[in-house]
Protein backbone atom coordinates (compact mmCIF):
# COMPACT_ATOMS: atom_id res chain seq x y z
CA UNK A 1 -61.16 -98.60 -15.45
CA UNK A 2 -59.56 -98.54 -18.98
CA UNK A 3 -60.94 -94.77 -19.48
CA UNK A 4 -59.07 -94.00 -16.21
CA UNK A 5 -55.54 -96.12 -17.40
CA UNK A 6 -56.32 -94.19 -20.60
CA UNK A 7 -56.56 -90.52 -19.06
CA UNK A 8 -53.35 -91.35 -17.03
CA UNK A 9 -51.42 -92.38 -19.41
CA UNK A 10 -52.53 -89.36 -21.38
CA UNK A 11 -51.46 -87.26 -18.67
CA UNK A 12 -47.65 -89.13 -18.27
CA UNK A 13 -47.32 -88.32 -22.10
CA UNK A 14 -48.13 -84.85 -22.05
CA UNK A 15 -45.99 -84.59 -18.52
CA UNK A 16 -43.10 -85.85 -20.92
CA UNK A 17 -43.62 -84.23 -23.80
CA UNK A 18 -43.83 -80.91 -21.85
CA UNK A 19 -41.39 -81.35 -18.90
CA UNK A 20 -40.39 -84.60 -18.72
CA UNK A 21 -37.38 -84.17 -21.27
CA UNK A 22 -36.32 -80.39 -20.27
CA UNK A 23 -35.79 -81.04 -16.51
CA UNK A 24 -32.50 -83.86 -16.99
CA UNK A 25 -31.50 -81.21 -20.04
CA UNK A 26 -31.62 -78.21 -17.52
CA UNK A 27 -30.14 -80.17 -14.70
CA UNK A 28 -27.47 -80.90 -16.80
CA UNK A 29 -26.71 -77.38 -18.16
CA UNK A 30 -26.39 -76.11 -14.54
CA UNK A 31 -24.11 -78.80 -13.75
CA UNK A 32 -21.83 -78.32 -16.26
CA UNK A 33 -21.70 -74.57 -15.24
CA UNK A 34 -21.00 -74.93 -11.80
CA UNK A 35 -18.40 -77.49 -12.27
CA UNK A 36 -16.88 -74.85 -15.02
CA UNK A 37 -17.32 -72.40 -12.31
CA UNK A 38 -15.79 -74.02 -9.82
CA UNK A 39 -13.12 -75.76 -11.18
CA UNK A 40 -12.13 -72.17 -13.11
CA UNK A 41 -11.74 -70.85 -9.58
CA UNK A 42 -9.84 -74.00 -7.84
CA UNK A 43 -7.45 -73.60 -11.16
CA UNK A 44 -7.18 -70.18 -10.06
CA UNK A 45 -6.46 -70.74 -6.85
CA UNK A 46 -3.73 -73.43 -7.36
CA UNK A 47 -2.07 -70.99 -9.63
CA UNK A 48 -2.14 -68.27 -7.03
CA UNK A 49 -0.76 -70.23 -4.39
CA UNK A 50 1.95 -71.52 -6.61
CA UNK A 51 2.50 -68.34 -7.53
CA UNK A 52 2.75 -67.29 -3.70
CA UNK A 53 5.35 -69.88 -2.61
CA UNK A 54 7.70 -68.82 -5.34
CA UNK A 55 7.59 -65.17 -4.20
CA UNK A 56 8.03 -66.39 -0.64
CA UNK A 57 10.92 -68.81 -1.54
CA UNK A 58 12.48 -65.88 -3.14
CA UNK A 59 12.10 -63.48 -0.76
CA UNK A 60 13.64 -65.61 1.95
CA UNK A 61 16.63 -66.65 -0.27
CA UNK A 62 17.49 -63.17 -1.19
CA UNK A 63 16.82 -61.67 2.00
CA UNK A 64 19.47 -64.16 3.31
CA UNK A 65 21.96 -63.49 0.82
CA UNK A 66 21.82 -60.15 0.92
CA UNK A 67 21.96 -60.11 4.65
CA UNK A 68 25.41 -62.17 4.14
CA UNK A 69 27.04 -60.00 1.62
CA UNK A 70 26.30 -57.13 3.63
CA UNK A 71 27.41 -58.76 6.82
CA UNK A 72 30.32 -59.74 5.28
CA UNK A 73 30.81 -56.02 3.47
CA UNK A 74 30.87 -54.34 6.80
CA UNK A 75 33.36 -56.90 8.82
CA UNK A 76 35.59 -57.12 6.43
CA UNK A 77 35.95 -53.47 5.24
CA UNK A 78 39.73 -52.18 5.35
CA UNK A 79 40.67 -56.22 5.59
CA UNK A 80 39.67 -57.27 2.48
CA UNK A 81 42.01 -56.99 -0.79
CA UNK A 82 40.56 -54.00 -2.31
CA UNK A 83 40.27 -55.91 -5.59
CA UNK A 84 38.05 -58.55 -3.87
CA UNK A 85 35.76 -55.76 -1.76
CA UNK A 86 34.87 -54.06 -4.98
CA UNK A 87 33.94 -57.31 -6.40
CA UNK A 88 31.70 -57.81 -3.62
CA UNK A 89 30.08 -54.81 -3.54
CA UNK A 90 29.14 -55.26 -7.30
CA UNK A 91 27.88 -58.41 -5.97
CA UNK A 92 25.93 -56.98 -3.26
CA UNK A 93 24.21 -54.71 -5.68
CA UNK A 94 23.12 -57.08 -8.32
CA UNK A 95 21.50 -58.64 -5.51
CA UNK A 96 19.74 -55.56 -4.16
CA UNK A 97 18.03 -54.48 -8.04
CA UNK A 98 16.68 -57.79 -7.95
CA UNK A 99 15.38 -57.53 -4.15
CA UNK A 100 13.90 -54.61 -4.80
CA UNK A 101 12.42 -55.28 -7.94
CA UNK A 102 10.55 -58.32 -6.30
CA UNK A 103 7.67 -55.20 -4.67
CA UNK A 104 5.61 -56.25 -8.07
CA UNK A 105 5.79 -59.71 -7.57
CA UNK A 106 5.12 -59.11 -3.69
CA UNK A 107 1.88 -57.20 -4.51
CA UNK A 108 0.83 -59.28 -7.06
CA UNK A 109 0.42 -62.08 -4.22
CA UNK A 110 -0.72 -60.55 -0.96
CA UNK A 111 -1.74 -57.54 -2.00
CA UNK A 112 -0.60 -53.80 -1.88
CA UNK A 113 -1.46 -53.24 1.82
CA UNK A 114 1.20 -56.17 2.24
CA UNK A 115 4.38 -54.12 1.07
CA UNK A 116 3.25 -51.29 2.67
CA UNK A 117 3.34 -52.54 5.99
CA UNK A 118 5.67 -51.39 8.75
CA UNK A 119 7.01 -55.42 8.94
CA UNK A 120 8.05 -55.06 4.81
CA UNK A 121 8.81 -51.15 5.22
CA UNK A 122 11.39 -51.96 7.87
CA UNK A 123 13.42 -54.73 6.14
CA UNK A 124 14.03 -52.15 3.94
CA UNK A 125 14.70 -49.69 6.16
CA UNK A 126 16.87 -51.31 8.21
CA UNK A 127 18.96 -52.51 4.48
CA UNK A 128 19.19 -48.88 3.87
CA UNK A 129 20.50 -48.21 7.31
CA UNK A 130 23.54 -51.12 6.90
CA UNK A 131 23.97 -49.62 3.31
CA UNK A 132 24.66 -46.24 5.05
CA UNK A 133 27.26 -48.29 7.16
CA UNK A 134 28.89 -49.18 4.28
CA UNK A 135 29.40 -46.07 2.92
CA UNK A 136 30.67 -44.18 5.61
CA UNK A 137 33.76 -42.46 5.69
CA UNK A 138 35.68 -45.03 7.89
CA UNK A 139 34.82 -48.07 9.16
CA UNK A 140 31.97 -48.81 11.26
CA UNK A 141 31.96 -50.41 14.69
CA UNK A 142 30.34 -53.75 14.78
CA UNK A 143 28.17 -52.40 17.92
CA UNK A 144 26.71 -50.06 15.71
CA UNK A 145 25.20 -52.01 12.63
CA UNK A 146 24.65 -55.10 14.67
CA UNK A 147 20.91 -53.74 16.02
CA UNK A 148 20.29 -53.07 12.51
CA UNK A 149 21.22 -56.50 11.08
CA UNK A 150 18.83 -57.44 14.11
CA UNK A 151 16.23 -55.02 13.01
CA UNK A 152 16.34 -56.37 9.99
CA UNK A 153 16.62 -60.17 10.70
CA UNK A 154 13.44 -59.69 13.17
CA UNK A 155 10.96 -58.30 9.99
CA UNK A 156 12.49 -60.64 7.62
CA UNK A 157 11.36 -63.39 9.61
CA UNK A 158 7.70 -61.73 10.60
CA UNK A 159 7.75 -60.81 7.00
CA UNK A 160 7.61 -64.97 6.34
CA UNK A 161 5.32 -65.03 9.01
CA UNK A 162 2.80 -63.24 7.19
CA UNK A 163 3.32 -64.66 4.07
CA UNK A 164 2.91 -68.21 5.54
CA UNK A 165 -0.21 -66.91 7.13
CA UNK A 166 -1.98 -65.46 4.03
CA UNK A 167 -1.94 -68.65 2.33
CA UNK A 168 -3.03 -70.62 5.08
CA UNK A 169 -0.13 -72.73 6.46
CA UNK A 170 0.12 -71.39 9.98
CA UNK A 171 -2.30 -71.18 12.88
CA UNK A 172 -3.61 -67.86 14.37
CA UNK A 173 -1.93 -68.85 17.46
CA UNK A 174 1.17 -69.51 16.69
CA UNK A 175 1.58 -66.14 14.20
CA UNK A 176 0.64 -64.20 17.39
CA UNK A 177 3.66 -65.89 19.01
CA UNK A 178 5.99 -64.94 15.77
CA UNK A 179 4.14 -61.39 16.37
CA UNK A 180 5.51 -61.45 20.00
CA UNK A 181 8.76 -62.27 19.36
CA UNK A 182 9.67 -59.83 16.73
CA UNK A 183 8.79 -57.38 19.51
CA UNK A 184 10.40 -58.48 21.43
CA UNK A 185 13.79 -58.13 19.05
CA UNK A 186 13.10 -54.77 17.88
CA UNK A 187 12.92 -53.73 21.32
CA UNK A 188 16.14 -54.90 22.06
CA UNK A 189 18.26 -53.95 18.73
CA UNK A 190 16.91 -50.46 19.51
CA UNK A 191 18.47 -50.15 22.62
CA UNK A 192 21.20 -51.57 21.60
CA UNK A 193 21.31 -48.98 18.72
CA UNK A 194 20.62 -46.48 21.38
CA UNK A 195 23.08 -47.80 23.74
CA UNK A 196 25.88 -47.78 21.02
CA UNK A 197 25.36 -44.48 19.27
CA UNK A 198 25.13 -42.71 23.04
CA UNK A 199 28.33 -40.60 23.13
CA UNK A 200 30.52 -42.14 26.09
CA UNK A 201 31.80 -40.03 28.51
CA UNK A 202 35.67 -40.09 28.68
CA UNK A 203 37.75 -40.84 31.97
CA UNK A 204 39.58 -37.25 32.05
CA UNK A 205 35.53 -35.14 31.58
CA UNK A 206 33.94 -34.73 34.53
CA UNK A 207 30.49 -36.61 35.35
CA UNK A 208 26.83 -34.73 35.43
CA UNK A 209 26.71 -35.72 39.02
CA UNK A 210 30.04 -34.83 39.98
CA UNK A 211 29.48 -31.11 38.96
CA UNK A 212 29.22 -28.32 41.24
């Protein structure tokens, strides 16, 4: 009986001695490197989705101002002092250099597929489009750069939409419904663009159907 308590004990010491001490040391190195690991990649994470919002919170707010001074360009051209529509148009353009210089920042947080979508591509195409309103030799109609202030209105917001969606804030289903509606309103600012730049037909000209 003692030879047997002796030989056990034997064993437990050499069980310590050889393992016993190295198995809480290397549980505890690999614990310490997973939670370095992993809270490395959660402090990454927070900082990119910080980072995210601020990009999206400035892209709405100058998307909106610009949108105004625009909108406000284009109605009030040959009505405003000429003094105060110059100083609006510098206005205007400060705003536009820093919109566009935002495509870094853009790509930095969702990516360069992102800002070379058609939804991103056609804010700016439709801005371009109002900016060719504005320079125009006379005034434009407001049934002609309306669709485009639509146009652009409808990928501003699905834009957002995708933004919101990339950092996890909005269901699947209800980004197919934003999806939907901007559709829906680029369908019907381009007919309305069509509608408006279709030359009328004047009272005196006879009518295709009224020909011979």
């Amino acid at each position: 009986m003692w030879e047997l308590f002796s030989c056990w004990t034997a064993a437990a010491a050499t069980w310590l001695q050889g393992y016993g001490l190295l198995t809480p040391l290397v549980q505890f190195m690999l614990a310490t490197f997973f939670a370095i690991v992993f809270a490395e990649k959660w402090q990454r994470w927070r900082q990119r989705r910080d980072f995210q919002y601020k990009t999206l919170a400035k892209f709405s707010e100058l998307s909106y101002e610009m949108m105004d001074c625009l909108s406000e360009l284009l109605v009030g051209r040959g009505k405003i002092a000429t003094d105060v529509y110059r100083e609006k148009q510098r206005e205007m353009l400060a705003r536009w250099t820093v919109f566009v210089s935002m495509r870094g920042e853009v790509m930095a947080c969702f990516g360069r597929s992102f800002i070379l979508s058609p939804e991103y591509q056609g804010v700016f195409n439709a801005l371009n489009a109002l900016r060719k309103f504005l320079h125009a030799a006379t005034p434009v109609p407001e049934a002609r750069f309306e669709p485009e202030q639509e146009k652009f209105l409808a990928n501003r917001e699905i834009v957002v939409a995708l933004m919101v969606r990339a950092m996890g804030l909005v269901s699947w289903r209800h980004y197919r419904a934003e999806r939907r509606t901007w559709k829906n309103r680029l369908q019907e600012a381009n007919a309305a663009a069509a509608s408006a730049s279709a030359p009328s037909i004047s009272a005196g000209s006879p009518r295709p159907e009224d020909a011979p």
